[in-house]
PDB file of N, CA and C in Angstrom:
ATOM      1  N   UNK A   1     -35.886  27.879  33.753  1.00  0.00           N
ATOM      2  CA  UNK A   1     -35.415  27.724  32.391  1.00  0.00           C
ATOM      3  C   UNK A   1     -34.758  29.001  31.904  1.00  0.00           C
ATOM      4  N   UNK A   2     -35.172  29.925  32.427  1.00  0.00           N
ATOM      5  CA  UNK A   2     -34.711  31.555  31.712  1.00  0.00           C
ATOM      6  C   UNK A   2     -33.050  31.718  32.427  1.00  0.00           C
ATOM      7  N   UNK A   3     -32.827  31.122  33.718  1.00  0.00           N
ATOM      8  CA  UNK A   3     -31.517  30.947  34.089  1.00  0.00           C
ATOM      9  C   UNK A   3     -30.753  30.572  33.155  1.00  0.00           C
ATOM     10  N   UNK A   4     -31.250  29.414  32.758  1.00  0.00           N
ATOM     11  CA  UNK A   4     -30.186  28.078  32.365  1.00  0.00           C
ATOM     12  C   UNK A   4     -30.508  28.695  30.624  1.00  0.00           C
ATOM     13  N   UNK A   5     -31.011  29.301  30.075  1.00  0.00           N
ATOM     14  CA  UNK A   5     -31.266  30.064  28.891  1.00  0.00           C
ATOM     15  C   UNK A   5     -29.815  31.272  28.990  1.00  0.00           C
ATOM     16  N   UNK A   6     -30.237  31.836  30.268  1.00  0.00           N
ATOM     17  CA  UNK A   6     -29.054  32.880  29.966  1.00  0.00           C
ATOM     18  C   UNK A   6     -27.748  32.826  30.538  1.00  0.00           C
ATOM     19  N   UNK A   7     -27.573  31.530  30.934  1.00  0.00           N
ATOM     20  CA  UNK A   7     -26.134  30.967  31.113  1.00  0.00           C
ATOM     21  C   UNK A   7     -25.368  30.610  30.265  1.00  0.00           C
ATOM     22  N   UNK A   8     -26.163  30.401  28.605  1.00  0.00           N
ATOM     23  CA  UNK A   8     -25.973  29.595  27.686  1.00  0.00           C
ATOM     24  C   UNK A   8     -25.670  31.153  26.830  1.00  0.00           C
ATOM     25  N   UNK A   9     -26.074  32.508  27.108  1.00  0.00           N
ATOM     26  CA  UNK A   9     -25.886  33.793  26.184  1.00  0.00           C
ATOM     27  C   UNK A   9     -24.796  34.092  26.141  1.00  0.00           C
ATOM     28  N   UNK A  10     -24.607  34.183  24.575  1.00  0.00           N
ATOM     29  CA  UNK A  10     -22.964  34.350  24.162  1.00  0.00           C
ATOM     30  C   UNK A  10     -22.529  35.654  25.262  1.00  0.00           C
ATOM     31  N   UNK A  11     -23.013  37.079  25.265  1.00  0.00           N
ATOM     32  CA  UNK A  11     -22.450  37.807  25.962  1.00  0.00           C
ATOM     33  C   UNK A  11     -21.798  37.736  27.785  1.00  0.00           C
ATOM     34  N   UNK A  12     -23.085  36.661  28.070  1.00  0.00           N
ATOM     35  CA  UNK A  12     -22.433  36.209  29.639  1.00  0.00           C
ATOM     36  C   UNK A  12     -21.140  35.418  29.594  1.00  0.00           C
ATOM     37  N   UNK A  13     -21.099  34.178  28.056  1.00  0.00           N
ATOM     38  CA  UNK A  13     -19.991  33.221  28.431  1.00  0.00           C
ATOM     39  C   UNK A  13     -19.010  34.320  27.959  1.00  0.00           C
ATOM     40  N   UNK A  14     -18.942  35.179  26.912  1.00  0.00           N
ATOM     41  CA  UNK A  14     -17.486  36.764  27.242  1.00  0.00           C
ATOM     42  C   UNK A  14     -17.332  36.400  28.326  1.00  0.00           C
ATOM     43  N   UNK A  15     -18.453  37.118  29.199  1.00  0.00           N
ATOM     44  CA  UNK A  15     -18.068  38.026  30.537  1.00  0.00           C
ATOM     45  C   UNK A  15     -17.276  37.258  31.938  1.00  0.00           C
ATOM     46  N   UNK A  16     -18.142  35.990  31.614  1.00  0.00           N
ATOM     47  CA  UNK A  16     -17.266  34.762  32.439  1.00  0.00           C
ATOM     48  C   UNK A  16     -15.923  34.469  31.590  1.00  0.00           C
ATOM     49  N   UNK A  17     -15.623  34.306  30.213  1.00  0.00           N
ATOM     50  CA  UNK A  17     -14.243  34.101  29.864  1.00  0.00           C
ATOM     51  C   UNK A  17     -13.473  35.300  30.577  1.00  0.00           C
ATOM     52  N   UNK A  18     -14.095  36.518  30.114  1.00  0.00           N
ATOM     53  CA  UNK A  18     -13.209  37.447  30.700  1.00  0.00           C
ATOM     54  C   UNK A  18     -12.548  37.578  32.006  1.00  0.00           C
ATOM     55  N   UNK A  19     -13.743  37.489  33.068  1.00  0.00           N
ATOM     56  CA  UNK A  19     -13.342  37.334  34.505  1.00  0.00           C
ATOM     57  C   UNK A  19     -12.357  36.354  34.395  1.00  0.00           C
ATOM     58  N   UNK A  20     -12.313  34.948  33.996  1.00  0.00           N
ATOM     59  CA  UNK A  20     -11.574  34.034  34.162  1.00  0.00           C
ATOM     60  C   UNK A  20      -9.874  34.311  33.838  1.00  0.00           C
ATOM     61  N   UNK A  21     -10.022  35.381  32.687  1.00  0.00           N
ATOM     62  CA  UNK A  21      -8.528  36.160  32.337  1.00  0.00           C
ATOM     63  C   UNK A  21      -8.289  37.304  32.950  1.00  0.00           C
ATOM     64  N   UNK A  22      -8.777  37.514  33.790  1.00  0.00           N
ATOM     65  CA  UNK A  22      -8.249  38.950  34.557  1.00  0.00           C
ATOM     66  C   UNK A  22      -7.732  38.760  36.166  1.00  0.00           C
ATOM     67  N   UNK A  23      -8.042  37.641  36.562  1.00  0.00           N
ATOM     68  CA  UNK A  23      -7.895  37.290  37.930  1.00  0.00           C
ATOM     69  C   UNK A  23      -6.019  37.410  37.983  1.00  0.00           C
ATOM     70  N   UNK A  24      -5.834  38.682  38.944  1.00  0.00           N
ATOM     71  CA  UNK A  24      -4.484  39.578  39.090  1.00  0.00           C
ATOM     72  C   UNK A  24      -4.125  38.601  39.595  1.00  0.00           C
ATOM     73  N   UNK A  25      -4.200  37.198  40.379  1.00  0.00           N
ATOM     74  CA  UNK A  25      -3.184  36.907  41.035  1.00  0.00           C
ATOM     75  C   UNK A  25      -1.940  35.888  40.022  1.00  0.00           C
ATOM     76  N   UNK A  26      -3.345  35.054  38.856  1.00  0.00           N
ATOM     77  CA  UNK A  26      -3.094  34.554  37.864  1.00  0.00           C
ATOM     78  C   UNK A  26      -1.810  35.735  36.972  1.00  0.00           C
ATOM     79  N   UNK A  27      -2.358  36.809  36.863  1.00  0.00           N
ATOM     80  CA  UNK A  27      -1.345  37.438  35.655  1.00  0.00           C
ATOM     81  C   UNK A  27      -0.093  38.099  36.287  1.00  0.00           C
ATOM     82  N   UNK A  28      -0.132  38.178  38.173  1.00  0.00           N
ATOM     83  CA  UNK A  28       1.038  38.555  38.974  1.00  0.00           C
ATOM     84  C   UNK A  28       1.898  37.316  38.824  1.00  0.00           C
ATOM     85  N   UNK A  29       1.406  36.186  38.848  1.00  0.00           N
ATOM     86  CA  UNK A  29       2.462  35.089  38.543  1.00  0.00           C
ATOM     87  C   UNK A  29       3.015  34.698  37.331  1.00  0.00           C
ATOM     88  N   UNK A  30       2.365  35.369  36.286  1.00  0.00           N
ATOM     89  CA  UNK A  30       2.428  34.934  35.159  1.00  0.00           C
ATOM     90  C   UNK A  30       3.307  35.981  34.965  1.00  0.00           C
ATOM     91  N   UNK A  31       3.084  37.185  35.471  1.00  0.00           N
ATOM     92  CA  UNK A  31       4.424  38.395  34.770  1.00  0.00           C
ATOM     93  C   UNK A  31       5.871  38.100  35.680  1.00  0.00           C
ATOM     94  N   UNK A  32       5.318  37.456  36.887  1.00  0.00           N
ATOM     95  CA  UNK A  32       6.745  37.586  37.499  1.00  0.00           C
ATOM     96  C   UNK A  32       7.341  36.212  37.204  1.00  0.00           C
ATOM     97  N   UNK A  33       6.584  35.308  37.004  1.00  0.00           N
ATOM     98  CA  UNK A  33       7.727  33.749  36.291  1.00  0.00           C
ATOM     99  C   UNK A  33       8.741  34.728  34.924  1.00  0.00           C
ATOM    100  N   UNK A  34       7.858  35.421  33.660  1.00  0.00           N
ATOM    101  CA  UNK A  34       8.476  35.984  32.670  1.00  0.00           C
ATOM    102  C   UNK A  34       9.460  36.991  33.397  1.00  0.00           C
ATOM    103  N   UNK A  35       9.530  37.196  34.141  1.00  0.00           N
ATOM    104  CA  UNK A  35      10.612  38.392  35.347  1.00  0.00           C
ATOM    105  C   UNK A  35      12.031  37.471  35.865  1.00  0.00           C
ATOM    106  N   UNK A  36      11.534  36.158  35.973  1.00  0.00           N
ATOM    107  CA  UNK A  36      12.824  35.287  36.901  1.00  0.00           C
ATOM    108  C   UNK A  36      13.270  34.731  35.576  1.00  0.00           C
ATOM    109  N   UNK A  37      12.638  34.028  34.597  1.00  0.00           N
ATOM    110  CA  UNK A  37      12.774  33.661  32.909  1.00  0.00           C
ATOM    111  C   UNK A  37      13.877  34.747  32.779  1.00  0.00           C
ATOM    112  N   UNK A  38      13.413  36.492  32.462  1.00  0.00           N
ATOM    113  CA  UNK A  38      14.161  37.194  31.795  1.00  0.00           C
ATOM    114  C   UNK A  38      15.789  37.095  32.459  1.00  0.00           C
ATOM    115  N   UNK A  39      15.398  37.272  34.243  1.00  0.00           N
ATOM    116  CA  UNK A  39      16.741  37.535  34.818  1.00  0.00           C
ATOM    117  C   UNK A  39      17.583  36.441  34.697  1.00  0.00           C
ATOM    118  N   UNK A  40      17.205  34.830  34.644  1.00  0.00           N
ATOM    119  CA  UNK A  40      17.983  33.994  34.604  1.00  0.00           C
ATOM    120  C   UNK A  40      19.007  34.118  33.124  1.00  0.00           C
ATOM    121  N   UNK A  41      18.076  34.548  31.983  1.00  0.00           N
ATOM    122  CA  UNK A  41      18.555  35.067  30.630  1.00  0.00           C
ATOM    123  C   UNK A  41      19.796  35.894  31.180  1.00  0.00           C
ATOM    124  N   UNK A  42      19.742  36.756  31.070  1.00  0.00           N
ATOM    125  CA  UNK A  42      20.940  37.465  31.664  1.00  0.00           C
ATOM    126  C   UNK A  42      22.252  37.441  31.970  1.00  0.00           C
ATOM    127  N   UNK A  43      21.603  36.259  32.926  1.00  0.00           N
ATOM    128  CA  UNK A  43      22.689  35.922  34.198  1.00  0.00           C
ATOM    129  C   UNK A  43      23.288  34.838  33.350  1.00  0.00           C
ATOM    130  N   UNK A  44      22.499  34.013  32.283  1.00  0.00           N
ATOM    131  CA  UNK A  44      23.513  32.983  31.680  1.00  0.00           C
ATOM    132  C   UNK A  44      24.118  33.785  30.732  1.00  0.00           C
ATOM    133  N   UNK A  45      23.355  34.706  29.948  1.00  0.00           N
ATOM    134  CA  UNK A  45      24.019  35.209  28.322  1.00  0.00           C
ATOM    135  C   UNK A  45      25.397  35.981  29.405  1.00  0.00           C
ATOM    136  N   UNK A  46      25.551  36.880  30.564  1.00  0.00           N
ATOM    137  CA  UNK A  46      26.607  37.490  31.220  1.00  0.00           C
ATOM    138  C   UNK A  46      27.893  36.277  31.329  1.00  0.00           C
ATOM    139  N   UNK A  47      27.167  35.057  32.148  1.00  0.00           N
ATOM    140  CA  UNK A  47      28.540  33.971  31.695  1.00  0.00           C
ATOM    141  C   UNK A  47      29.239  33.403  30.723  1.00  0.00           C
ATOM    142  N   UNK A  48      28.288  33.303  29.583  1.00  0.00           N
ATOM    143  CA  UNK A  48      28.660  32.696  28.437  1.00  0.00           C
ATOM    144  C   UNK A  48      29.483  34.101  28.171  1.00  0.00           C
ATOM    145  N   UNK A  49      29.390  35.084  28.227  1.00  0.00           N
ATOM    146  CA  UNK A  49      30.584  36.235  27.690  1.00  0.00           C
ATOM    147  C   UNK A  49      31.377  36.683  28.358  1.00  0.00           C
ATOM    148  N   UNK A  50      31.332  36.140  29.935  1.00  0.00           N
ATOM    149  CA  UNK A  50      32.406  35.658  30.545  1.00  0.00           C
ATOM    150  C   UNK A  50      33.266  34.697  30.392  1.00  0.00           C
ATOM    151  N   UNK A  51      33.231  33.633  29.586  1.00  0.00           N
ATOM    152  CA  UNK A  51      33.657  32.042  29.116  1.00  0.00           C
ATOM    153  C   UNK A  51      33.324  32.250  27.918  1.00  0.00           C
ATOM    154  N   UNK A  52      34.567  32.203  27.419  1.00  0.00           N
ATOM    155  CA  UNK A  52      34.186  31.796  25.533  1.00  0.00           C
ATOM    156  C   UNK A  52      34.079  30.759  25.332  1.00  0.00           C
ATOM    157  N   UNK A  53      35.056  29.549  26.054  1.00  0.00           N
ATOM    158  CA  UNK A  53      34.827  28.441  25.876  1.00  0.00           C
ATOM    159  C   UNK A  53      33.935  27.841  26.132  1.00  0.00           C
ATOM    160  N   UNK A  54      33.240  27.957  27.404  1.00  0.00           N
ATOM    161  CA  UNK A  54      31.643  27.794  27.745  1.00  0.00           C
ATOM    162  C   UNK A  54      30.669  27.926  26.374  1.00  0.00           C
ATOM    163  N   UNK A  55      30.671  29.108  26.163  1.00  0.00           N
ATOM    164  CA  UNK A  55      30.164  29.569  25.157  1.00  0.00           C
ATOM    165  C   UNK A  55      30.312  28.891  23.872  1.00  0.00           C
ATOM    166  N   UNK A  56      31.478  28.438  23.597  1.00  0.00           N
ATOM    167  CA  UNK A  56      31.838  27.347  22.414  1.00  0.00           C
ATOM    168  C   UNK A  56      31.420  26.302  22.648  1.00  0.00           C
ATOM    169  N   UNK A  57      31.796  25.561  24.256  1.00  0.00           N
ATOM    170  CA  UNK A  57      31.438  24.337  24.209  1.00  0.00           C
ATOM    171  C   UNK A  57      29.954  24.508  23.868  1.00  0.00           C
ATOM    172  N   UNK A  58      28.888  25.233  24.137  1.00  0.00           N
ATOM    173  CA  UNK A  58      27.495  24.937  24.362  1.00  0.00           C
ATOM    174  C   UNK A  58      27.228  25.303  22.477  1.00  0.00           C
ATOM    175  N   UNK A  59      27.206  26.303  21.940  1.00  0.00           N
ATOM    176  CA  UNK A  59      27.227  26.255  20.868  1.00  0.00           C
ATOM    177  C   UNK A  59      27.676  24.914  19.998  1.00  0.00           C
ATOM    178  N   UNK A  60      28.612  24.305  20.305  1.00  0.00           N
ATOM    179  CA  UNK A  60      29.197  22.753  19.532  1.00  0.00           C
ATOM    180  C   UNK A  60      27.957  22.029  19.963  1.00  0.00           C
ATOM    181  N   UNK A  61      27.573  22.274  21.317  1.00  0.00           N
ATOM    182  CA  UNK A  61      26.541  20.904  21.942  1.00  0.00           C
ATOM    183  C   UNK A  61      25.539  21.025  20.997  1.00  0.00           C
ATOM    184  N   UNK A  62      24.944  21.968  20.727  1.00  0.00           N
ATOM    185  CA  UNK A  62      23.505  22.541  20.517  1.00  0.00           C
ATOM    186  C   UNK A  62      23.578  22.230  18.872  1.00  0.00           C
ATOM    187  N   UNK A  63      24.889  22.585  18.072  1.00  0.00           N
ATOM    188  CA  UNK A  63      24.902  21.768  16.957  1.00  0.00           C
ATOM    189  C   UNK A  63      25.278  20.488  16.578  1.00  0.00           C
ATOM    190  N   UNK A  64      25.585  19.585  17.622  1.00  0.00           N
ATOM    191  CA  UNK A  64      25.467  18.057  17.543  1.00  0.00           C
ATOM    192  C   UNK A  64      24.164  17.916  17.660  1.00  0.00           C
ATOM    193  N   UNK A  65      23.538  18.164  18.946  1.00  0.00           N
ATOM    194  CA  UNK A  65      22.196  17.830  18.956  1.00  0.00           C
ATOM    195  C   UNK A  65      21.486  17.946  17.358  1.00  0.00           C
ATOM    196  N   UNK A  66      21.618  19.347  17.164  1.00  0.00           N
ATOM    197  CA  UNK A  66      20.788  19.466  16.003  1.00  0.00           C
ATOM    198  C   UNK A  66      21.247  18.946  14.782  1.00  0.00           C
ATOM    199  N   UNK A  67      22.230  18.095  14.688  1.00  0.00           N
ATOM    200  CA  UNK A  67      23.094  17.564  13.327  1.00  0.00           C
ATOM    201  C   UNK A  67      22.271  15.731  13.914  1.00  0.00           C
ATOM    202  N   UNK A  68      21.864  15.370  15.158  1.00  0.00           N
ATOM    203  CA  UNK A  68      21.650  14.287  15.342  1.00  0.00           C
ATOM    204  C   UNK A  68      20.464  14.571  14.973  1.00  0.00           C
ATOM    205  N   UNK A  69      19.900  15.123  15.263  1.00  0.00           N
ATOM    206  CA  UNK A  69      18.225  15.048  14.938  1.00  0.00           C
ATOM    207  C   UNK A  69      17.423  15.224  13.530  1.00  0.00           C
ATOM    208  N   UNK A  70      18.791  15.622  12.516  1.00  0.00           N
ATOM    209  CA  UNK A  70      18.531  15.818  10.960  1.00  0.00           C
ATOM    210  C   UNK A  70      18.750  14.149  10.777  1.00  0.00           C
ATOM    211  N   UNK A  71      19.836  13.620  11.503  1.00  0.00           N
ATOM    212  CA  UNK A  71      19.844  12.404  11.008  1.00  0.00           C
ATOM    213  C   UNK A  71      18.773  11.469  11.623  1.00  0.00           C
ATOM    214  N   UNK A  72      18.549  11.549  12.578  1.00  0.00           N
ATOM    215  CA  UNK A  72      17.038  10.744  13.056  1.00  0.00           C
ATOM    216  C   UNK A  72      15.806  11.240  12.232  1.00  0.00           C
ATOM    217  N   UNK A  73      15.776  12.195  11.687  1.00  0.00           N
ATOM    218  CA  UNK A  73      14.619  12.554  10.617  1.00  0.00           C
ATOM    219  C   UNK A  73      15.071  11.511   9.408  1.00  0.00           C
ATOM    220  N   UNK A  74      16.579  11.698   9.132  1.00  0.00           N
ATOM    221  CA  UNK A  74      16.863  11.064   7.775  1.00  0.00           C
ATOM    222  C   UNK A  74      16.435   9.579   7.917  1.00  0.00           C
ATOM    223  N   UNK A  75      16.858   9.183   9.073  1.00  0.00           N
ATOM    224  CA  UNK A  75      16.747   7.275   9.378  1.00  0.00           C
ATOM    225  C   UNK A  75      15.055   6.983   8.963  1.00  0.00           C
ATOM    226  N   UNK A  76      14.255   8.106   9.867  1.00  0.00           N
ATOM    227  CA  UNK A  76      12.798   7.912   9.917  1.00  0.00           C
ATOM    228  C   UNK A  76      12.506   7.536   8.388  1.00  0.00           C
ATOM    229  N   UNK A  77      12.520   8.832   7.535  1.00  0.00           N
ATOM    230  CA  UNK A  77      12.860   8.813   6.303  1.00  0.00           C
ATOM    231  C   UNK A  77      12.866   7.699   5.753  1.00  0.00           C
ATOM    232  N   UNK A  78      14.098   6.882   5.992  1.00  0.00           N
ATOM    233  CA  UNK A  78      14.400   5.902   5.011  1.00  0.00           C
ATOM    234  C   UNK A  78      13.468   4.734   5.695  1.00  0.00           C
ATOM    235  N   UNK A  79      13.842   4.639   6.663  1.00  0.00           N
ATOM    236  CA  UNK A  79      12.498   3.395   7.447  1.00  0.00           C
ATOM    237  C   UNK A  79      11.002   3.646   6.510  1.00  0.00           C
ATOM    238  N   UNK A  80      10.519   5.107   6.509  1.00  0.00           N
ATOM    239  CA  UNK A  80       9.062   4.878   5.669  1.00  0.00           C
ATOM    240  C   UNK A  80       9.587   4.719   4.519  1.00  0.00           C
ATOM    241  N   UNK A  81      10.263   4.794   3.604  1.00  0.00           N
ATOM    242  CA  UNK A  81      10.336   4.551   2.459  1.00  0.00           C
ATOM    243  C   UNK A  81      10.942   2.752   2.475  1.00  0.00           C
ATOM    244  N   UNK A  82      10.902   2.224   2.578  1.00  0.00           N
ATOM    245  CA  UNK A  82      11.182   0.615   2.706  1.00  0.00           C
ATOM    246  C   UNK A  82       9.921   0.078   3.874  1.00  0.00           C
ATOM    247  N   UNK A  83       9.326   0.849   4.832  1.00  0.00           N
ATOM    248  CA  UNK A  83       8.057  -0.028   4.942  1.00  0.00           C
ATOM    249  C   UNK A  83       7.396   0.360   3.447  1.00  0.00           C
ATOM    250  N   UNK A  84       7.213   1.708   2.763  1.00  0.00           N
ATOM    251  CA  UNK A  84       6.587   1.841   1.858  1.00  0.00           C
ATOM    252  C   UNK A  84       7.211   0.653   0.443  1.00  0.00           C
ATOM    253  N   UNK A  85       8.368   0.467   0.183  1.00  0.00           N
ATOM    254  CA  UNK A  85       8.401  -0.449  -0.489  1.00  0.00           C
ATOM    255  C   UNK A  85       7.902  -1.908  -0.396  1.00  0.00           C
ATOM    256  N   UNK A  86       7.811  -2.530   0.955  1.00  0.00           N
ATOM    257  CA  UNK A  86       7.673  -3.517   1.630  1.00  0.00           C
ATOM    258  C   UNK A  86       6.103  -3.675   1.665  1.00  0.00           C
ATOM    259  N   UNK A  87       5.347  -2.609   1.651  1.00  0.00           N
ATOM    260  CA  UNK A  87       3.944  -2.693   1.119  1.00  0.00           C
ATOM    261  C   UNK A  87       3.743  -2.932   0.112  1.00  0.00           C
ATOM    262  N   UNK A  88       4.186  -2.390  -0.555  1.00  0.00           N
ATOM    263  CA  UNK A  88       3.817  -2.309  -2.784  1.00  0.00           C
ATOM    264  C   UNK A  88       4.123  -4.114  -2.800  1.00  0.00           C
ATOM    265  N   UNK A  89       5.552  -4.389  -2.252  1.00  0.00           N
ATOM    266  CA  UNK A  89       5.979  -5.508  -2.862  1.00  0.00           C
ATOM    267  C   UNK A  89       4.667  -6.705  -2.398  1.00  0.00           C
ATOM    268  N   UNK A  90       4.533  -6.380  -1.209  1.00  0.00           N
ATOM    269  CA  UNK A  90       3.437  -7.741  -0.735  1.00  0.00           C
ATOM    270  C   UNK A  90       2.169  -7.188  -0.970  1.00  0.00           C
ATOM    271  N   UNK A  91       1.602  -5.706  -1.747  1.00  0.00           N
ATOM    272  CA  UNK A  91       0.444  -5.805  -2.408  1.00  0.00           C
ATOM    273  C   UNK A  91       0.336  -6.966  -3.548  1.00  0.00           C
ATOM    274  N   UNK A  92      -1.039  -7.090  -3.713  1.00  0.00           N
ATOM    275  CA  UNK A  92      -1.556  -8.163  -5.263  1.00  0.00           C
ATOM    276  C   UNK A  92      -1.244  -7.298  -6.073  1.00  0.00           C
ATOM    277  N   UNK A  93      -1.225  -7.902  -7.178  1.00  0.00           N
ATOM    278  CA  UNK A  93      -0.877  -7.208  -8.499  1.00  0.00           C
ATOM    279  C   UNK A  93      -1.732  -6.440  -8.619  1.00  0.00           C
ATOM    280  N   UNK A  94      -3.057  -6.766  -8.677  1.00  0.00           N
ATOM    281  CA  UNK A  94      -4.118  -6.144  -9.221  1.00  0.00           C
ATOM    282  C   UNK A  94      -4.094  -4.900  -8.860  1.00  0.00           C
ATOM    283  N   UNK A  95      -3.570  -4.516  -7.666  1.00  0.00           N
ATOM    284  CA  UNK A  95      -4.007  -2.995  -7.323  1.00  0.00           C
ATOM    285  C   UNK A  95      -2.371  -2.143  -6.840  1.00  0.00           C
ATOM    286  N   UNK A  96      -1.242  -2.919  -7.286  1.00  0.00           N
ATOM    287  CA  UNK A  96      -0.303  -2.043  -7.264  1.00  0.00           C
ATOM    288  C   UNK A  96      -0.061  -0.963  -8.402  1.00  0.00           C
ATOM    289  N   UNK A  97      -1.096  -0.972  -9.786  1.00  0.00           N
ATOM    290  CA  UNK A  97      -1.017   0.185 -10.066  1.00  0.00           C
ATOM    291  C   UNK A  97      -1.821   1.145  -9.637  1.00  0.00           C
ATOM    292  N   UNK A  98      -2.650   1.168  -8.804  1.00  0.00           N
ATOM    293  CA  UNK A  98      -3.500   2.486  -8.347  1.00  0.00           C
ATOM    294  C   UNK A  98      -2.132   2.886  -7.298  1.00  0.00           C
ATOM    295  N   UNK A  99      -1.695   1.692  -6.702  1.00  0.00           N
ATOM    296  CA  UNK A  99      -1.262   1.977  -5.551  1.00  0.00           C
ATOM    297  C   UNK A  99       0.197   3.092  -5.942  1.00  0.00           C
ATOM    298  N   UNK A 100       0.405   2.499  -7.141  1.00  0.00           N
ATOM    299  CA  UNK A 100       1.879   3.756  -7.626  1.00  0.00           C
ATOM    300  C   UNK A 100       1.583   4.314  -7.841  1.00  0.00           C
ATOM    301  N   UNK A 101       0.614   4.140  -8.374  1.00  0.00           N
ATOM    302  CA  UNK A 101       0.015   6.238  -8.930  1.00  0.00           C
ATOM    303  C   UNK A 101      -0.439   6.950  -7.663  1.00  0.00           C
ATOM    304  N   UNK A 102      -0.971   6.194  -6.947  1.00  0.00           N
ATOM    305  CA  UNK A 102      -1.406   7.528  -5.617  1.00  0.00           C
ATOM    306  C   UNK A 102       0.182   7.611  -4.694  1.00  0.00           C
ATOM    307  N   UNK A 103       0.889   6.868  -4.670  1.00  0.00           N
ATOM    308  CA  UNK A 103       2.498   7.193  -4.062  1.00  0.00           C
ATOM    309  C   UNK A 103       2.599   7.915  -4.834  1.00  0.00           C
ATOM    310  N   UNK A 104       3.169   8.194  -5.917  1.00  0.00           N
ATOM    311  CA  UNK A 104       3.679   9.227  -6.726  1.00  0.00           C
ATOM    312  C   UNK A 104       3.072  10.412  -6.510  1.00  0.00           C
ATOM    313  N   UNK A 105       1.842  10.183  -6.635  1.00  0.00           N
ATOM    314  CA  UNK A 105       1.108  11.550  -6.379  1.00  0.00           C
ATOM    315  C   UNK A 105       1.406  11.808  -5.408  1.00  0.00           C
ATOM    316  N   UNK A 106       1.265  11.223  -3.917  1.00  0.00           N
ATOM    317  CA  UNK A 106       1.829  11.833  -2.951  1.00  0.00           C
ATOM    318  C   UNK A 106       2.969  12.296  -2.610  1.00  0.00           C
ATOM    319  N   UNK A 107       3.853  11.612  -3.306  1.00  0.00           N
ATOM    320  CA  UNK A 107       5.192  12.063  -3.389  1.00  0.00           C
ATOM    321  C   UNK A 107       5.414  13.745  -4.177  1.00  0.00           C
ATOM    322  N   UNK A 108       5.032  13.600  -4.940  1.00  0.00           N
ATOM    323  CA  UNK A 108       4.886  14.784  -6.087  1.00  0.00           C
ATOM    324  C   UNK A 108       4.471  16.116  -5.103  1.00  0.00           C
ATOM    325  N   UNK A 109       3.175  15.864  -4.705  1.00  0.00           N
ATOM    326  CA  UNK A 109       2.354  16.937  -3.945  1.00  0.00           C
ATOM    327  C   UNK A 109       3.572  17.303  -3.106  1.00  0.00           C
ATOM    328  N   UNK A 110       3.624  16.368  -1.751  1.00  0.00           N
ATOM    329  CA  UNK A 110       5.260  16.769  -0.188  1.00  0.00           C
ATOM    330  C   UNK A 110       6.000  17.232  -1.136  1.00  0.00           C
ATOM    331  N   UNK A 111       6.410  16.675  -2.231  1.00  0.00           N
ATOM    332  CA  UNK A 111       8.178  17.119  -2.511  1.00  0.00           C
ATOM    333  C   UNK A 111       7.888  19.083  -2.712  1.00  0.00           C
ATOM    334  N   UNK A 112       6.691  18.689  -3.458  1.00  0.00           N
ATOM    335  CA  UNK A 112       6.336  20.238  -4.196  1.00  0.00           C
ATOM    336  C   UNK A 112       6.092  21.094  -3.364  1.00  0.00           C
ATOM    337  N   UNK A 113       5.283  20.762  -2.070  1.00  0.00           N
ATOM    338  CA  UNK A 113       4.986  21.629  -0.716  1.00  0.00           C
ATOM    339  C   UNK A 113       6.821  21.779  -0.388  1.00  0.00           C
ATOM    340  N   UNK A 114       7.158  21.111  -0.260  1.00  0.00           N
ATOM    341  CA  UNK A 114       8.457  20.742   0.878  1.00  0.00           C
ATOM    342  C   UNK A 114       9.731  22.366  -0.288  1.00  0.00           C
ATOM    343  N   UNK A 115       9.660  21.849  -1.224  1.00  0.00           N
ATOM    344  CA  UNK A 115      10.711  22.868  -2.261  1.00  0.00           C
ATOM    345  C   UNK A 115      10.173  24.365  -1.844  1.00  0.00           C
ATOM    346  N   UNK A 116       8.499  24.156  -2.290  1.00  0.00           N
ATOM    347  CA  UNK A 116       8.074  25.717  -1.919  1.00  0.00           C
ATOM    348  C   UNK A 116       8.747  26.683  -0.719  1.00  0.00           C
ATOM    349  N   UNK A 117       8.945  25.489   0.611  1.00  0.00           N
ATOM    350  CA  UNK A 117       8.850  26.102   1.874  1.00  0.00           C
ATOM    351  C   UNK A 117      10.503  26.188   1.557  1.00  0.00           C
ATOM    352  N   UNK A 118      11.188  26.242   0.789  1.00  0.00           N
ATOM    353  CA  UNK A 118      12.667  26.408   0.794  1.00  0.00           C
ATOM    354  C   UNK A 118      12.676  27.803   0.361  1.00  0.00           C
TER     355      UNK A 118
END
């Protein structure tokens, strides 16, 4: 029992986390992937300023992508707001006013988080 007591002691599970993060062969691969990462960096940012047009074309790509994906947020967007209408409408009466007041509120709260983070 005094084993299995001090297998369970915060200072041993350190000492085993620790060992578990120090094993060199783990952090030799881990520094040299960030080593072939950096050099491949390089070797593309050197072409792209070899090729402007390269460089343009990929810049245009990278802002379509990201001009498509504001609009797939926007679509999402409008999809919850019409399932959200599409709920209220086929709620009972009886409880579509709690139900607007807690939308609103929720609405109120996101919009107010959402402005802050601007």
């Amino acid at each position: 029992m005094a084993e299995n007591e001090r297998r369970d002691d915060p200072v041993d599970l350190l000492l085993r986390g620790s060992r578990e993060l120090l094993h060199p062969e783990a952090l030799v691969a881990e520094a040299t992937k960030d080593l072939v990462k950096e050099e491949i960096r390089h070797l593309l940012e050197r072409k792209l300023k070899e090729n402007p047009e390269l460089a343009k074309e990929l810049r245009d790509a990278v802002h379509d992508l990201l001009e498509a994906r504001a609009r797939e947020y926007a679509a999402l967007l409008r999809v919850t707001a019409a399932s959200a209408r599409l709920g209220f409408a086929a709620a009972p009466d009886s409880v579509k006013g709690v139900l607007a007041r807690d939308v609103a509120s929720l609405l109120t709260r996101e919009l107010g988080t959402l402005v802050d983070k601007i």
